[in-house]
N, C-alpha and C. Protein backbone atom coordinates (compact mmCIF):
# COMPACT_ATOMS: atom_id res chain seq x y z
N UNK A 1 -23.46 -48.76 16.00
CA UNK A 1 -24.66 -48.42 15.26
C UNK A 1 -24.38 -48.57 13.76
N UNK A 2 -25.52 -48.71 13.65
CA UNK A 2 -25.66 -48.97 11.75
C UNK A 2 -26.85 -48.03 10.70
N UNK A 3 -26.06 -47.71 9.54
CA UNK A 3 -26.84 -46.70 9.03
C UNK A 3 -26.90 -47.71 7.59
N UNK A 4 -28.93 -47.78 7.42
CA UNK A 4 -29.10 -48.52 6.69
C UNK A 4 -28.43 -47.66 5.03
N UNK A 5 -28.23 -48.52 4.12
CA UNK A 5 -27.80 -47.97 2.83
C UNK A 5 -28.75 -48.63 1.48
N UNK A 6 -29.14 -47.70 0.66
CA UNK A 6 -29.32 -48.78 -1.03
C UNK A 6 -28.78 -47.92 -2.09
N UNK A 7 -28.20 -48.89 -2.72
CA UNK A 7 -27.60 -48.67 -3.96
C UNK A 7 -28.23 -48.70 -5.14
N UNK A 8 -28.27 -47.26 -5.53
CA UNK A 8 -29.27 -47.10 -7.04
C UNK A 8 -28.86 -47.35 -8.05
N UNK A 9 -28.14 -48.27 -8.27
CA UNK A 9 -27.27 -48.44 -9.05
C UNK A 9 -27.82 -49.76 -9.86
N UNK A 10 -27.69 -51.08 -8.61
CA UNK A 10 -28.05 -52.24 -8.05
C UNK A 10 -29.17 -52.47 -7.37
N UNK A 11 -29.76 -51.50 -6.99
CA UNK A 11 -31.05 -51.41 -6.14
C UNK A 11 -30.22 -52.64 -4.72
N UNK A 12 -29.35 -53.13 -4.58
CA UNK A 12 -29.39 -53.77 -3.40
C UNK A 12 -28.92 -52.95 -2.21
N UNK A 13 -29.85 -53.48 -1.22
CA UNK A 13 -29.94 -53.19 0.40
C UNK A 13 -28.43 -53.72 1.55
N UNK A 14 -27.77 -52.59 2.05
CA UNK A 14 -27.14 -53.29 3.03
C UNK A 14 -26.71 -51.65 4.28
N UNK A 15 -26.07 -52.41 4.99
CA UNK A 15 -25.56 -51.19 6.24
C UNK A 15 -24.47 -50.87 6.29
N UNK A 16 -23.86 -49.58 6.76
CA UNK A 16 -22.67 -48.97 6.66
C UNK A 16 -22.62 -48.81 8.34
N UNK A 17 -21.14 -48.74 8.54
CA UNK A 17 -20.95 -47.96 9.48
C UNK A 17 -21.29 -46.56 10.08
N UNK A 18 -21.36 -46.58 11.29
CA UNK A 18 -21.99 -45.08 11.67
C UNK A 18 -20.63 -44.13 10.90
N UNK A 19 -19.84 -44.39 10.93
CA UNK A 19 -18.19 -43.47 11.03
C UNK A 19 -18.55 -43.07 9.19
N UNK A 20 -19.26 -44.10 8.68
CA UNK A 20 -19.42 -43.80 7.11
C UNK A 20 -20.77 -42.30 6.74
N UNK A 21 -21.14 -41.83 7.69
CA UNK A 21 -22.39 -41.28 7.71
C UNK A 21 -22.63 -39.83 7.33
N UNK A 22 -23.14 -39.43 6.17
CA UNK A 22 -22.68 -38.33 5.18
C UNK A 22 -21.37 -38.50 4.08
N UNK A 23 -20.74 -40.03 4.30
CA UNK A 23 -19.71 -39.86 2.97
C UNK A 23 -20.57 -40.74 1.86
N UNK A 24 -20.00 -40.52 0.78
CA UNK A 24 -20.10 -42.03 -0.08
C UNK A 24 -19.20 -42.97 -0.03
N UNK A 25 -19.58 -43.98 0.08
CA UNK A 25 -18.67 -45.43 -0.02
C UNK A 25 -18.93 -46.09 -1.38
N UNK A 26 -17.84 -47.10 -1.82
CA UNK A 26 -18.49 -47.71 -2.89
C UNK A 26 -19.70 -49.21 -2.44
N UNK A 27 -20.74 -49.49 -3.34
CA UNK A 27 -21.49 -51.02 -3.11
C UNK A 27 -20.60 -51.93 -3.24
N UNK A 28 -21.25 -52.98 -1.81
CA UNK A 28 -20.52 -54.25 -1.82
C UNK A 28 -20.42 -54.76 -2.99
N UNK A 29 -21.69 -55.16 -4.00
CA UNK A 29 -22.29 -55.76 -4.81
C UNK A 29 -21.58 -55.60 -6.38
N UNK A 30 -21.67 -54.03 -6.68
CA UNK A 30 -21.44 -54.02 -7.80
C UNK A 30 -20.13 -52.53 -8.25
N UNK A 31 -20.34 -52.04 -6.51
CA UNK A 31 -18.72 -51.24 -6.57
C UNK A 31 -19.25 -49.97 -6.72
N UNK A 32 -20.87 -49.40 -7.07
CA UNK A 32 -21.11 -48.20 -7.58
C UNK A 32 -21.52 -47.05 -6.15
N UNK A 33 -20.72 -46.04 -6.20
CA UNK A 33 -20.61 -45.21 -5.55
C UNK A 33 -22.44 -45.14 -4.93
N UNK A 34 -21.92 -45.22 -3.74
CA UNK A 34 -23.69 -44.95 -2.69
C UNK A 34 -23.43 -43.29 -1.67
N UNK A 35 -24.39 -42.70 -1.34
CA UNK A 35 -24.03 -42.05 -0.06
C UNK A 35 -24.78 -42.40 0.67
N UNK A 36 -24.29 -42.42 1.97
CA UNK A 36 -24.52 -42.99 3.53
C UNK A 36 -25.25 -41.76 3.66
N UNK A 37 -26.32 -41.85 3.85
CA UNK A 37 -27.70 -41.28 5.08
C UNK A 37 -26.83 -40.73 6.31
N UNK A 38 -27.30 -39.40 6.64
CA UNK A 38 -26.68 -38.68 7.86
C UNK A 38 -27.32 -39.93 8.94
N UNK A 39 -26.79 -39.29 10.08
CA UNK A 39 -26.96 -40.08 11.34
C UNK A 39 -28.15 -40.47 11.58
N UNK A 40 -29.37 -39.47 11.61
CA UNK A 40 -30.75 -39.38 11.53
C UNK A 40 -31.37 -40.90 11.22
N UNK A 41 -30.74 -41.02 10.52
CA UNK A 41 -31.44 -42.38 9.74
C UNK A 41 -30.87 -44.00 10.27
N UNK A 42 -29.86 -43.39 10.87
CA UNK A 42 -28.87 -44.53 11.74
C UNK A 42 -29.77 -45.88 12.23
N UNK A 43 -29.83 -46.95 12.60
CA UNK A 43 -30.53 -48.22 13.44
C UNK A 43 -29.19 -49.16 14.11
N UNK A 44 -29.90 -49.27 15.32
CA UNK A 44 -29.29 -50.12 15.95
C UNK A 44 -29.51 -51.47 15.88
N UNK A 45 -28.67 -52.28 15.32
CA UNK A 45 -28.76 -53.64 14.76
C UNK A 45 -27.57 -54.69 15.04
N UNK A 46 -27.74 -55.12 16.28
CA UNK A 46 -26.16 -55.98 16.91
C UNK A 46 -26.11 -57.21 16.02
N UNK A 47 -27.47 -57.54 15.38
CA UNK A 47 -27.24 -59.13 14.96
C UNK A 47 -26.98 -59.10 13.17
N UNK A 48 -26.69 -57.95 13.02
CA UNK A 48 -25.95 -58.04 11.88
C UNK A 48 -24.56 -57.40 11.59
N UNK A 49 -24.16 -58.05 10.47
CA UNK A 49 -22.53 -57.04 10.10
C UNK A 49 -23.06 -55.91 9.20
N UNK A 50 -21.80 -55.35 9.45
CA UNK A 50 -21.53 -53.63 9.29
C UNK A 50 -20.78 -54.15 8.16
N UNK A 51 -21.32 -52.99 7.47
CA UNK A 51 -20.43 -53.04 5.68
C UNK A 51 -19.28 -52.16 6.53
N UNK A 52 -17.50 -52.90 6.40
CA UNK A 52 -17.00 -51.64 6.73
C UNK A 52 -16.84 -50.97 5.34
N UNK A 53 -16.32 -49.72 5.82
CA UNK A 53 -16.05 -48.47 4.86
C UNK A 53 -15.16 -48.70 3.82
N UNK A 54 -15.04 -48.55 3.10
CA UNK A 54 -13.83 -48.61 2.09
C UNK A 54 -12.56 -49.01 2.12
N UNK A 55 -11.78 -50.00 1.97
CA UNK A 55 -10.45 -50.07 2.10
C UNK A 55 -9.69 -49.39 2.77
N UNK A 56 -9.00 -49.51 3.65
CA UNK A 56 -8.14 -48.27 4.23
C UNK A 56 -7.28 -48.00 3.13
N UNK A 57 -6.39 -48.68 2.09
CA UNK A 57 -6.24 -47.83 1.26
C UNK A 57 -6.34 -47.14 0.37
N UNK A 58 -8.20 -46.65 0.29
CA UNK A 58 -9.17 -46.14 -0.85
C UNK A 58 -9.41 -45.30 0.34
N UNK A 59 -8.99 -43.84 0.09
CA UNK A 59 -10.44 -42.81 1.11
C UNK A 59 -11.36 -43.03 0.81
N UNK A 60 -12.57 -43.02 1.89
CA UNK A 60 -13.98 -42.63 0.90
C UNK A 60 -14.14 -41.42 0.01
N UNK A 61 -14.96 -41.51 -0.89
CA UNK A 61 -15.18 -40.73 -1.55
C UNK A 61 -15.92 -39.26 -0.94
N UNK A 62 -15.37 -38.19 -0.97
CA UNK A 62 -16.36 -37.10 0.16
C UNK A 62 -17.79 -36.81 -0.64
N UNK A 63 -18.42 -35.96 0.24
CA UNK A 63 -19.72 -35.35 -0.19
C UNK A 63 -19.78 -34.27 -1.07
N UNK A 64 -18.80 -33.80 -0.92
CA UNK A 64 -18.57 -32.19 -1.72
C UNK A 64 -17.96 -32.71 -3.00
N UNK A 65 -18.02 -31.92 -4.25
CA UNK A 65 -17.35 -31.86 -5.69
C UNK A 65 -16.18 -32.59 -5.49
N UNK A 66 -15.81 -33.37 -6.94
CA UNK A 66 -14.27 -33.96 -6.52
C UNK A 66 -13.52 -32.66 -6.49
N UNK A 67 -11.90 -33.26 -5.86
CA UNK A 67 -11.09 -31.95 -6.28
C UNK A 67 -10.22 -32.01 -7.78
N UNK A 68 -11.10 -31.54 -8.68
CA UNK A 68 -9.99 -31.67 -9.75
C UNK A 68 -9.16 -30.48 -9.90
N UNK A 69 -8.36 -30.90 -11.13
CA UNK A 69 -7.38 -29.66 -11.21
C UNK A 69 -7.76 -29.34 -12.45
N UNK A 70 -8.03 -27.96 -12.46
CA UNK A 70 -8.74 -27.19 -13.95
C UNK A 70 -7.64 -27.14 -15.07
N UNK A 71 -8.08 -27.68 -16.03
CA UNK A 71 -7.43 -27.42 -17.52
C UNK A 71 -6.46 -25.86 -17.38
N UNK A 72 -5.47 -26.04 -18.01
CA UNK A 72 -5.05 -24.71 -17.98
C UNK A 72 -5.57 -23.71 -18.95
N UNK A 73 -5.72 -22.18 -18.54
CA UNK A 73 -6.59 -21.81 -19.18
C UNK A 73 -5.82 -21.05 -20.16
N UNK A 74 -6.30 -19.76 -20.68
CA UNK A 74 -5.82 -18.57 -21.34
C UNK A 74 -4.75 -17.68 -20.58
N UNK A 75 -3.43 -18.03 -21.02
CA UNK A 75 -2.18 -17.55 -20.42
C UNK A 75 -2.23 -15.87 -20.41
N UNK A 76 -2.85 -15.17 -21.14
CA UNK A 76 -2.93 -13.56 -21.13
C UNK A 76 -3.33 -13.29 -20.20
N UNK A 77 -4.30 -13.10 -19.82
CA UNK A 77 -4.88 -12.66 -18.20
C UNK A 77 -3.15 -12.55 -17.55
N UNK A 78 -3.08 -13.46 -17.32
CA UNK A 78 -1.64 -13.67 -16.44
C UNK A 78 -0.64 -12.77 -16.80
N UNK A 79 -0.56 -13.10 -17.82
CA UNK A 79 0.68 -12.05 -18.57
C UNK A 79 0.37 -10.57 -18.34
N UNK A 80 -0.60 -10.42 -18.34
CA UNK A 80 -1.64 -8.76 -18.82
C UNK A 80 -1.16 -7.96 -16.77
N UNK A 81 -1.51 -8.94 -16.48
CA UNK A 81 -1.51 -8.90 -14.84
C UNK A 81 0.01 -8.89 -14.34
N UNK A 82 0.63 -9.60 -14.59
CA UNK A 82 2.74 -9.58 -14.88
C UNK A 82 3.13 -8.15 -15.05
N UNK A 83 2.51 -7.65 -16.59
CA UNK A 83 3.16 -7.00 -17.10
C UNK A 83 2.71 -5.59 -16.43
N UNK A 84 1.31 -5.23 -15.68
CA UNK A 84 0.73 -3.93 -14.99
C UNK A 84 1.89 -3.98 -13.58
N UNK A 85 1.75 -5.24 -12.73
CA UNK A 85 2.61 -5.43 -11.81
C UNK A 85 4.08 -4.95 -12.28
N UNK A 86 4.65 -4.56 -12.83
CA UNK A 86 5.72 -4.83 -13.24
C UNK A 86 5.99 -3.12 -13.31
N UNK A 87 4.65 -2.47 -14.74
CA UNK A 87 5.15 -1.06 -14.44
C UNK A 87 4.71 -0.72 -13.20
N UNK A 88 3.85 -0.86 -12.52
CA UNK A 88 3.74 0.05 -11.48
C UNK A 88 4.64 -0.07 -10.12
N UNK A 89 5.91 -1.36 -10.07
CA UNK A 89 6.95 -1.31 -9.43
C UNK A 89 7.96 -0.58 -10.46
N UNK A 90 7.74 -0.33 -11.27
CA UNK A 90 9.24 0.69 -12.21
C UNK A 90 8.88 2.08 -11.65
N UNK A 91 7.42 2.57 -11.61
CA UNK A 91 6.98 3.56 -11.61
C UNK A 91 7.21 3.82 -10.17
N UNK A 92 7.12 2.72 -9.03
CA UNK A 92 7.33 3.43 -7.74
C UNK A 92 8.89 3.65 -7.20
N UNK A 93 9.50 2.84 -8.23
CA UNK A 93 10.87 2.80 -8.25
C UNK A 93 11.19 4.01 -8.60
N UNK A 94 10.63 4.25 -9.66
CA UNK A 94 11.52 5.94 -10.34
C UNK A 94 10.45 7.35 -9.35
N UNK A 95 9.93 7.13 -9.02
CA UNK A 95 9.15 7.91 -7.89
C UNK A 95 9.96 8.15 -6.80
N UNK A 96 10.54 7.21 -5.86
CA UNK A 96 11.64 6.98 -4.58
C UNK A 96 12.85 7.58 -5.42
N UNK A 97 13.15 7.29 -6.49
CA UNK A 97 14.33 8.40 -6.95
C UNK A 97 14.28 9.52 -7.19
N UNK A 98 13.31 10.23 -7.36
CA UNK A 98 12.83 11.58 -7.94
C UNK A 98 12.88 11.94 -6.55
N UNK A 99 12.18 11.47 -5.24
CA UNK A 99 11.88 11.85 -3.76
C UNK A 99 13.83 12.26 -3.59
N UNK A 100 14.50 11.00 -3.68
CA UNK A 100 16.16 11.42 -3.23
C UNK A 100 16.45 12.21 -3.67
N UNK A 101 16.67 12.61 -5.11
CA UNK A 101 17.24 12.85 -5.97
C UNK A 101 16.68 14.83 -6.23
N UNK A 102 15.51 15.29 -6.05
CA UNK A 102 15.00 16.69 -6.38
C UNK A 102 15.52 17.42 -5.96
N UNK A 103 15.94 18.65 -6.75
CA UNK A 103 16.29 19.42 -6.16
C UNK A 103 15.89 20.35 -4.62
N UNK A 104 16.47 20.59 -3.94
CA UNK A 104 15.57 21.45 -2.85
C UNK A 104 15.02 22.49 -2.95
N UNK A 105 14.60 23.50 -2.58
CA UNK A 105 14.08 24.50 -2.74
C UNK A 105 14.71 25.70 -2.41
N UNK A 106 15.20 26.95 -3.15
CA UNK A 106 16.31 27.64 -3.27
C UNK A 106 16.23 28.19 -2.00
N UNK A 107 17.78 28.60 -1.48
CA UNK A 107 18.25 29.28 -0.53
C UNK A 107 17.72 30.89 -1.08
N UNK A 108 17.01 31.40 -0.30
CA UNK A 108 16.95 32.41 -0.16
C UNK A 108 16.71 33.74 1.12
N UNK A 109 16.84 34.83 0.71
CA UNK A 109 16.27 35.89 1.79
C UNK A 109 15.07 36.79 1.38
N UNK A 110 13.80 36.57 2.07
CA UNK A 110 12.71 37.65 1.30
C UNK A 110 12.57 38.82 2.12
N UNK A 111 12.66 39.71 1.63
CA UNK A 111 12.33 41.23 2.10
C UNK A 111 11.56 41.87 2.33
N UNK A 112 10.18 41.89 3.41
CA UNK A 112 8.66 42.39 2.81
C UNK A 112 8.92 43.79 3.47
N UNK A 113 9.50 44.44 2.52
CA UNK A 113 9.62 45.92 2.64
C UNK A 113 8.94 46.31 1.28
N UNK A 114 7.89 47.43 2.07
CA UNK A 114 7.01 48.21 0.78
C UNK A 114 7.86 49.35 0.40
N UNK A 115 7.58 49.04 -0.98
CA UNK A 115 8.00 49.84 -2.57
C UNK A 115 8.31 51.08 -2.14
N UNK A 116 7.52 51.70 -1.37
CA UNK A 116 7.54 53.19 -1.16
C UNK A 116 8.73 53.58 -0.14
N UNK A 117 9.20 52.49 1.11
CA UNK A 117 10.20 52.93 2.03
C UNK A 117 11.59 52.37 1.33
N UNK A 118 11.69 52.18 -0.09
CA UNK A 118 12.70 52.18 -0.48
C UNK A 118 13.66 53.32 -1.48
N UNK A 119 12.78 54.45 -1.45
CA UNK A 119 13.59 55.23 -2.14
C UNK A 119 14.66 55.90 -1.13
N UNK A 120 15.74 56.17 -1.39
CA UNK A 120 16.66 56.26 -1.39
C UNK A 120 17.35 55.62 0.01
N UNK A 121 17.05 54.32 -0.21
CA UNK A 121 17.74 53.36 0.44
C UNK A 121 18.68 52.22 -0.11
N UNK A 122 19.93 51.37 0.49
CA UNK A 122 20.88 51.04 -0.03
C UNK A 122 20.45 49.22 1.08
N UNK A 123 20.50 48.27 0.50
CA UNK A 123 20.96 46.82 0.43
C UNK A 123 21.83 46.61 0.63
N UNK A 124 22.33 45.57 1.28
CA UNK A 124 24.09 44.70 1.42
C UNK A 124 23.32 43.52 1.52
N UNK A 125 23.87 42.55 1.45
CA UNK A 125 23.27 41.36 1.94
C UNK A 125 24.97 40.96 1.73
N UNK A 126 26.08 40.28 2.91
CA UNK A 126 26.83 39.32 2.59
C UNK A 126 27.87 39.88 2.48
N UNK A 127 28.10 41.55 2.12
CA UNK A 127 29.06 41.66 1.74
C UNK A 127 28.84 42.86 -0.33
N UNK A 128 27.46 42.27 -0.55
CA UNK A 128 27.14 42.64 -1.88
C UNK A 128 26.03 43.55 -2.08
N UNK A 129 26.50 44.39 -3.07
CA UNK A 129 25.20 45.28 -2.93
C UNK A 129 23.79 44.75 -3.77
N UNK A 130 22.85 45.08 -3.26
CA UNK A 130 21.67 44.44 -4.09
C UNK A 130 20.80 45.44 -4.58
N UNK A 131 20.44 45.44 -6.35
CA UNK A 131 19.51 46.63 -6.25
C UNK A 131 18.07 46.14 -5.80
N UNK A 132 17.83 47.11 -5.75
CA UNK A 132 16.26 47.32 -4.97
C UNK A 132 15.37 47.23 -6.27
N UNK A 133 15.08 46.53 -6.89
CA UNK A 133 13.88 46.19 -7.83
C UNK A 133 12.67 46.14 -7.42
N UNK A 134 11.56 46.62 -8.23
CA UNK A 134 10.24 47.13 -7.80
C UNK A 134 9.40 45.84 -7.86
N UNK A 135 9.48 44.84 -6.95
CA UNK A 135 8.36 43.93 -6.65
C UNK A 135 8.40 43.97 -5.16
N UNK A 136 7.42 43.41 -4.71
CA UNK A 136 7.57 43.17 -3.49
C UNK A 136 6.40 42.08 -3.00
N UNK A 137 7.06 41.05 -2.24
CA UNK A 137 8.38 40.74 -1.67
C UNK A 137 9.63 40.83 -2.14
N UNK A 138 10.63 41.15 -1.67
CA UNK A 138 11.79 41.18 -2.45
C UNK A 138 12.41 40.15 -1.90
N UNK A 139 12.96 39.35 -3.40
CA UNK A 139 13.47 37.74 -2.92
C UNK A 139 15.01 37.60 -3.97
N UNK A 140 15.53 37.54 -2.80
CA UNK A 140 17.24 37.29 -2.96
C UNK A 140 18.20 35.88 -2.65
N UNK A 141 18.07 35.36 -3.93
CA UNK A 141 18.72 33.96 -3.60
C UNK A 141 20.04 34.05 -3.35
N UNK A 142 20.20 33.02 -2.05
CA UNK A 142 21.73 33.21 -1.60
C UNK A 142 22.09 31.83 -1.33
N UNK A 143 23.49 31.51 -1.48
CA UNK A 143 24.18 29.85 -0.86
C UNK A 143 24.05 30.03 0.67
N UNK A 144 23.61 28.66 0.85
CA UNK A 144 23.53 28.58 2.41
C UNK A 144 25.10 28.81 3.36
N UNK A 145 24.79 29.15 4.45
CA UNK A 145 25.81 29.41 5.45
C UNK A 145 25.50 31.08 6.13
N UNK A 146 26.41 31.54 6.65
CA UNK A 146 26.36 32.93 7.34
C UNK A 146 26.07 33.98 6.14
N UNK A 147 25.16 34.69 6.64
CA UNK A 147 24.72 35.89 5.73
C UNK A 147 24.57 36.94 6.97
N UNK A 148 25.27 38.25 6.49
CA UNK A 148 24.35 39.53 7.19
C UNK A 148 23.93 40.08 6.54
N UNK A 149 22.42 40.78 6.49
CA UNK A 149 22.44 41.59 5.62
C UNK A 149 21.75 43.26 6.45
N UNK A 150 22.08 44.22 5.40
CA UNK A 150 22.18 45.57 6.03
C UNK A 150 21.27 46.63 5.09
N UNK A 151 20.64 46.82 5.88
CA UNK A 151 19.64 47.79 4.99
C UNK A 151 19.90 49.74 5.61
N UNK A 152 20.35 50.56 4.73
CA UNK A 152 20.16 51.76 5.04
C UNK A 152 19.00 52.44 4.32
N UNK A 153 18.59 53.33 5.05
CA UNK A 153 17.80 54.62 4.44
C UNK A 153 18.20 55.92 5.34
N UNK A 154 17.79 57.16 4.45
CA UNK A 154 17.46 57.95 4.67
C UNK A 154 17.05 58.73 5.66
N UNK A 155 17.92 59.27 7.20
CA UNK A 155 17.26 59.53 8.10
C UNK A 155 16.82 58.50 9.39
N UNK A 156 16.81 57.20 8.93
CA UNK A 156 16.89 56.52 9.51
C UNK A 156 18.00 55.62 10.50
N UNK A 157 17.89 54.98 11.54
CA UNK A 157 19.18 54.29 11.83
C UNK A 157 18.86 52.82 10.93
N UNK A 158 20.18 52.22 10.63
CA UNK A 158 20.26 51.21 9.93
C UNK A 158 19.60 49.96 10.34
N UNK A 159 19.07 49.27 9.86
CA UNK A 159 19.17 47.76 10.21
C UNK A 159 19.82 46.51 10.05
N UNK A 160 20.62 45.63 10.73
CA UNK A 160 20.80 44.75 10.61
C UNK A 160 20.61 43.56 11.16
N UNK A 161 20.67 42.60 10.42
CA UNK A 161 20.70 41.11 10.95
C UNK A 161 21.56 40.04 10.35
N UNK A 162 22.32 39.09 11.34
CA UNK A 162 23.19 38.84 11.49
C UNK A 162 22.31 37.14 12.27
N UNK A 163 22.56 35.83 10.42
CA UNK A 163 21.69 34.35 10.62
C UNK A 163 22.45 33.90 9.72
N UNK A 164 22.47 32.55 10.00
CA UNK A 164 23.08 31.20 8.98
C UNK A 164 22.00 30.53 8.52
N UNK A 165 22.20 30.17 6.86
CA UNK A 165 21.12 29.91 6.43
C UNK A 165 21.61 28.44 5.84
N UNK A 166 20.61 26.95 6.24
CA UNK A 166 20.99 25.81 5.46
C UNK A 166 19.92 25.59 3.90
N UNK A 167 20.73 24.58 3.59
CA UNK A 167 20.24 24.38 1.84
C UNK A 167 18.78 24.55 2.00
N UNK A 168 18.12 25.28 1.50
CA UNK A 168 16.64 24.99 1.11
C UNK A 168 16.10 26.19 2.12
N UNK A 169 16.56 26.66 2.51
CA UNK A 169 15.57 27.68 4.17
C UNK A 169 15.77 29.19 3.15
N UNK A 170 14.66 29.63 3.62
CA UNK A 170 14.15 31.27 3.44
C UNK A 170 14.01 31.53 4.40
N UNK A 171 14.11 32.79 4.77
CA UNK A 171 14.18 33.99 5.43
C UNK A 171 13.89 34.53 4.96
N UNK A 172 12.41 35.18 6.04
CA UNK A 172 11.58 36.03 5.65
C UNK A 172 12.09 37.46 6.80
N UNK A 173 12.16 38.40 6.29
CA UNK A 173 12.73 39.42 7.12
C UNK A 173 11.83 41.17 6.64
N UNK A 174 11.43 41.44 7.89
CA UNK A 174 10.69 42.99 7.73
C UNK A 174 11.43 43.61 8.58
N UNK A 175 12.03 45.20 8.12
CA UNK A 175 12.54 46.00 8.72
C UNK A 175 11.61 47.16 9.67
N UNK A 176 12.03 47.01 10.86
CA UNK A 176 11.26 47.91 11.49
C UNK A 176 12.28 49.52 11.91
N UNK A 177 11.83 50.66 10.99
CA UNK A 177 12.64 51.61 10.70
C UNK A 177 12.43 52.46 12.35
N UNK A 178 13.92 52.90 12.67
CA UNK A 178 13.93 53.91 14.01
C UNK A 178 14.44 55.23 13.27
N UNK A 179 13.42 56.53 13.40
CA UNK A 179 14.49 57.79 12.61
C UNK A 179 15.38 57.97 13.65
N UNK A 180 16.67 58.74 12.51
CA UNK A 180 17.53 59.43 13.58
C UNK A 180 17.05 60.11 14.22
N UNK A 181 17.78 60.30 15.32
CA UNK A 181 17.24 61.41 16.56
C UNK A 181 18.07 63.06 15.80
């Protein structure tokens, strides 16, 4: 099949190949770029020749925009874009070190014994005596590993407990008082 063609160029009349149909080819005549009519427009015509298509070593020319390659533009953008990329890998960098690197959170023992069931009662924790200072919770930082600690009062039987403590862990501890008999 044959898809009739004219060149507005030259105004002259001739036929393309079906295979040419939606590209541009150049005119026999005067060389100026034509586009080939979709299929639609195609005729079947055995008793004439077919313009072939373009040189095999000329592609045709396509339908869409050429592909050029854009002028180079304004190098800042780029740079501006480099240089944000750049801190915000320093910044996630020194972030992942701060994560390794922080300290933990202190070893301690908290005491939620109220103010009032501490008069004339005595602390150990470890081996050491601790005074009884008026806040409460009462919070006693200690190095991790085995701790006992021992609480007396007044009338009461003692309490103890007897835990190993690792880097960073609290212990929260309430005494539940038995009087002497």
């Amino acid at each position: 099949m044959q898809i009739r063609c004219r060149c507005s160029k030259c105004e002259s009349k001739f036929k393309a190949d079906e295979v040419s149909a939606g590209l541009k080819i150049a005119c026999p005549r005067c060389g100026g770029v034509v586009m080939v009519p979709p299929m639609a427009q195609a005729i079947e015509d055995p008793t004439t020749t077919a313009i072939p298509r373009v040189a095999s070593h000329t592609p045709p020319i396509s339908a869409g925009p050429p592909d050029e390659i854009a002028p180079p533009g304004n190098p800042w953008p780029l740079r501006v874009g480099l240089a944000a990329l750049g801190l915000v890998a320093i910044a996630a960098a020194l972030f992942v070190v701060y994560l390794v690197n922080r300290p933990a959170p202190p070893t301690a023992i908290e005491l939620r014994w109220p103010l009032a069931d501490r008069k004339d009662a005595f602390l150990e924790i470890s081996g050491n005596s601790i005074d009884l200072v008026k806040r409460d919770p009462l919070l006693v930082h200690v190095a991790p590993g085995p701790h006992r600690v021992t609480i007396r009062r007044k009338g009461f039987e003692p309490v103890i407990w007897n835990f190993t403590l690792i880097k960073g862990e609290q212990k929260h501890l309430t005494p539940e008082w038995q009087a002497v008999p």
